[in-house]
N, C-alpha and C. Protein backbone atom coordinates (compact mmCIF):
# COMPACT_ATOMS: atom_id res chain seq x y z
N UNK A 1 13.27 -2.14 -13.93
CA UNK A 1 12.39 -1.05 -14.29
C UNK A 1 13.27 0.14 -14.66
N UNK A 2 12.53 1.18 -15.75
CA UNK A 2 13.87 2.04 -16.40
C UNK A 2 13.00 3.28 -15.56
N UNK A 3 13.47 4.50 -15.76
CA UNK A 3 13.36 5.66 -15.20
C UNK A 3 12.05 5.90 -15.83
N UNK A 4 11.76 6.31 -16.79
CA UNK A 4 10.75 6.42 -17.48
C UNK A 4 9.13 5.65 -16.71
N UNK A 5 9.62 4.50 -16.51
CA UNK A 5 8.43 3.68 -16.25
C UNK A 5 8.07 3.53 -14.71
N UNK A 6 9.12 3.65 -14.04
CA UNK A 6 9.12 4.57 -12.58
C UNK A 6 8.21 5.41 -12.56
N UNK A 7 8.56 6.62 -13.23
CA UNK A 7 7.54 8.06 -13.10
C UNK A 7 6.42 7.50 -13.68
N UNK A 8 6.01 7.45 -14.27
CA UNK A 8 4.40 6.80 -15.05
C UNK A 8 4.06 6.28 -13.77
N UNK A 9 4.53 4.91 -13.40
CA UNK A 9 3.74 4.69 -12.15
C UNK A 9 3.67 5.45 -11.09
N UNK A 10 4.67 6.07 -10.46
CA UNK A 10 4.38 7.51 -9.74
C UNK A 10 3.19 7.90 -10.08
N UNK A 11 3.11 8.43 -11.46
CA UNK A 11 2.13 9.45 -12.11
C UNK A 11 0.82 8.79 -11.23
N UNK A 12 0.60 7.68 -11.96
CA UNK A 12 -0.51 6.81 -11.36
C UNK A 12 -1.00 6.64 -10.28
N UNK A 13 -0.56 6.83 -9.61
CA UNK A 13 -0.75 6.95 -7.92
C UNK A 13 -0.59 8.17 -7.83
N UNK A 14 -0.40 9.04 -8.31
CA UNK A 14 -0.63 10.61 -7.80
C UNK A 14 0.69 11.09 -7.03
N UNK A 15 2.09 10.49 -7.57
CA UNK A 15 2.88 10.93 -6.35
C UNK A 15 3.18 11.86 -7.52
N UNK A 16 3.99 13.56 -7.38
CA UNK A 16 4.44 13.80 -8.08
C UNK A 16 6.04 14.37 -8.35
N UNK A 17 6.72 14.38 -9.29
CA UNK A 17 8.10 14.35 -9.12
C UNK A 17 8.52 15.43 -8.05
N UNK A 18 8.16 16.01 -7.87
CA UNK A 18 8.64 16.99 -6.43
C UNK A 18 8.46 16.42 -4.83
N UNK A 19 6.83 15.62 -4.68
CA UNK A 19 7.42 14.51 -3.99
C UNK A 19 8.33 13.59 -4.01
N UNK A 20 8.66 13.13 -4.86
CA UNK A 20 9.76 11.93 -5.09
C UNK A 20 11.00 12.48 -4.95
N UNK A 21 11.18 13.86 -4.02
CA UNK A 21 12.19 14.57 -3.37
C UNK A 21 12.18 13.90 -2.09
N UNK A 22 11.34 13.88 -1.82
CA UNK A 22 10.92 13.19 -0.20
C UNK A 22 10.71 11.99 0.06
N UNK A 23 10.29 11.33 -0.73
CA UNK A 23 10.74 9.76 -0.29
C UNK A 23 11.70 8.66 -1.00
N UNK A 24 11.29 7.42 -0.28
CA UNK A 24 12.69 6.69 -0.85
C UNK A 24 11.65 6.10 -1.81
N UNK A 25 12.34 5.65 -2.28
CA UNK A 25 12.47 4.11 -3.39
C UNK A 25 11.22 2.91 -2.69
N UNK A 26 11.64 2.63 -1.68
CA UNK A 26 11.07 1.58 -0.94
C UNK A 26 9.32 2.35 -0.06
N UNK A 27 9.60 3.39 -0.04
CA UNK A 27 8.45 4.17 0.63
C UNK A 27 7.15 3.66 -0.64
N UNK A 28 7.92 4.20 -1.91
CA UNK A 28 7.01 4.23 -3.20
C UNK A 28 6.34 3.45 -3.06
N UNK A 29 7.68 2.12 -2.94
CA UNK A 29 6.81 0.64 -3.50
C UNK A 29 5.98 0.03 -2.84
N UNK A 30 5.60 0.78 -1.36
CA UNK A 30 4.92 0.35 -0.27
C UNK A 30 3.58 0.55 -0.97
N UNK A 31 3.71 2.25 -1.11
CA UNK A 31 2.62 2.98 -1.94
C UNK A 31 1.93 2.02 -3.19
N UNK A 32 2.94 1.60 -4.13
CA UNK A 32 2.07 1.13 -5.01
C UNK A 32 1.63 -0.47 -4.65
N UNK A 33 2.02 -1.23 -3.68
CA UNK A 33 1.18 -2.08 -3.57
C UNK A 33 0.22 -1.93 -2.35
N UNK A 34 0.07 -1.21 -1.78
CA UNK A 34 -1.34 -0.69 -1.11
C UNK A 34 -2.26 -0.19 -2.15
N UNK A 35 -1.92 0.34 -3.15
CA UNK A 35 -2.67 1.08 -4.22
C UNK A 35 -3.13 -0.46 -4.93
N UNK A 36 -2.34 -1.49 -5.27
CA UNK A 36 -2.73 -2.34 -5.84
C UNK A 36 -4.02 -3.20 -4.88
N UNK A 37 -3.94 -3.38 -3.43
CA UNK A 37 -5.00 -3.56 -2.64
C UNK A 37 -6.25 -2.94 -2.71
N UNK A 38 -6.41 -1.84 -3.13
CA UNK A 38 -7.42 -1.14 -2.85
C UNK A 38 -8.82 -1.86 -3.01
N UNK A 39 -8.82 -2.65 -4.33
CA UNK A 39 -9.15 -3.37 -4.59
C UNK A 39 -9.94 -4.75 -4.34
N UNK A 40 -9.39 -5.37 -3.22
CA UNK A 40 -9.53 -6.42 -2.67
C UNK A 40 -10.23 -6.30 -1.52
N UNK A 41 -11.67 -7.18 -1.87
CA UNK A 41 -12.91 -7.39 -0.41
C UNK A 41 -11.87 -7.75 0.55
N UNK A 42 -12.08 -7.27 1.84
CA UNK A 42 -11.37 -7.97 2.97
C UNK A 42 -12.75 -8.27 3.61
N UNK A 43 -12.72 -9.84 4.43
CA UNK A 43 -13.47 -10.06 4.63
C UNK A 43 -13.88 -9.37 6.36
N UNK A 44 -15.14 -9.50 6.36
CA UNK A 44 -15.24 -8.79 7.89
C UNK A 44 -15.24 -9.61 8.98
N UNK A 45 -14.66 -9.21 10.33
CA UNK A 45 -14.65 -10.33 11.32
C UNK A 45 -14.98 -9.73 12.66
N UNK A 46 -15.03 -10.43 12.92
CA UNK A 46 -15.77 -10.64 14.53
C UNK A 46 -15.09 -10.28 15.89
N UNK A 47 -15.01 -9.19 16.31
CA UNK A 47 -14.54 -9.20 17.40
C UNK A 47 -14.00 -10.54 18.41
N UNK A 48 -13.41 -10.77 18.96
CA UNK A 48 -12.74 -11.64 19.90
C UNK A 48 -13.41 -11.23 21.30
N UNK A 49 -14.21 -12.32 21.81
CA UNK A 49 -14.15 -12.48 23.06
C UNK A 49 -13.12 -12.79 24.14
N UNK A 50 -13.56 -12.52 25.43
CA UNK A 50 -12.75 -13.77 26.34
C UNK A 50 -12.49 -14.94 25.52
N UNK A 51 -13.36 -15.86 25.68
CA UNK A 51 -13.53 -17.45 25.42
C UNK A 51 -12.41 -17.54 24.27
N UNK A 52 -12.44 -16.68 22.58
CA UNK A 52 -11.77 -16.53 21.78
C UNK A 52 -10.14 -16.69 22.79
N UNK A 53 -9.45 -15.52 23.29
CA UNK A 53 -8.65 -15.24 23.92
C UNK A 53 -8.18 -16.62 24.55
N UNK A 54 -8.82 -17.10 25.54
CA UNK A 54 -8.66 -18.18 26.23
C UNK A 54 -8.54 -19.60 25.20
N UNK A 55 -9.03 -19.46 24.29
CA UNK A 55 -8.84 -20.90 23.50
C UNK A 55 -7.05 -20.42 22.52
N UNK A 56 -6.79 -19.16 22.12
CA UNK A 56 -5.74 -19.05 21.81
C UNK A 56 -4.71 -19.20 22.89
């Protein structure tokens, strides 16, 4: 990825170059694939009982 196309995706996610004083590289990329999740039904689940507990 070139410099250019870095910041654009920054842009995209709302970080802006004065943040990108403050974090790393790896912080970002956390950022943009949570951003890429946003997206995605998670399905809903069920609390865990005892019984649950006990069979694990």
């Amino acid at each position: 990825m070139i410099t250019a196309l870095f910041l654009i995706q920054c842009v995209k996610v709302g970080i802006s170059i004065a943040d990108l004083d403050l974090l790393t590289i790896g912080l970002v990329l956390d950022i943009w694939t949570e951003k890429g999740n946003d997206s995605f039904d998670y399905p809903s689940y069920t609390v865990a009982d005892q019984a649950a507990f006990d069979r694990f």
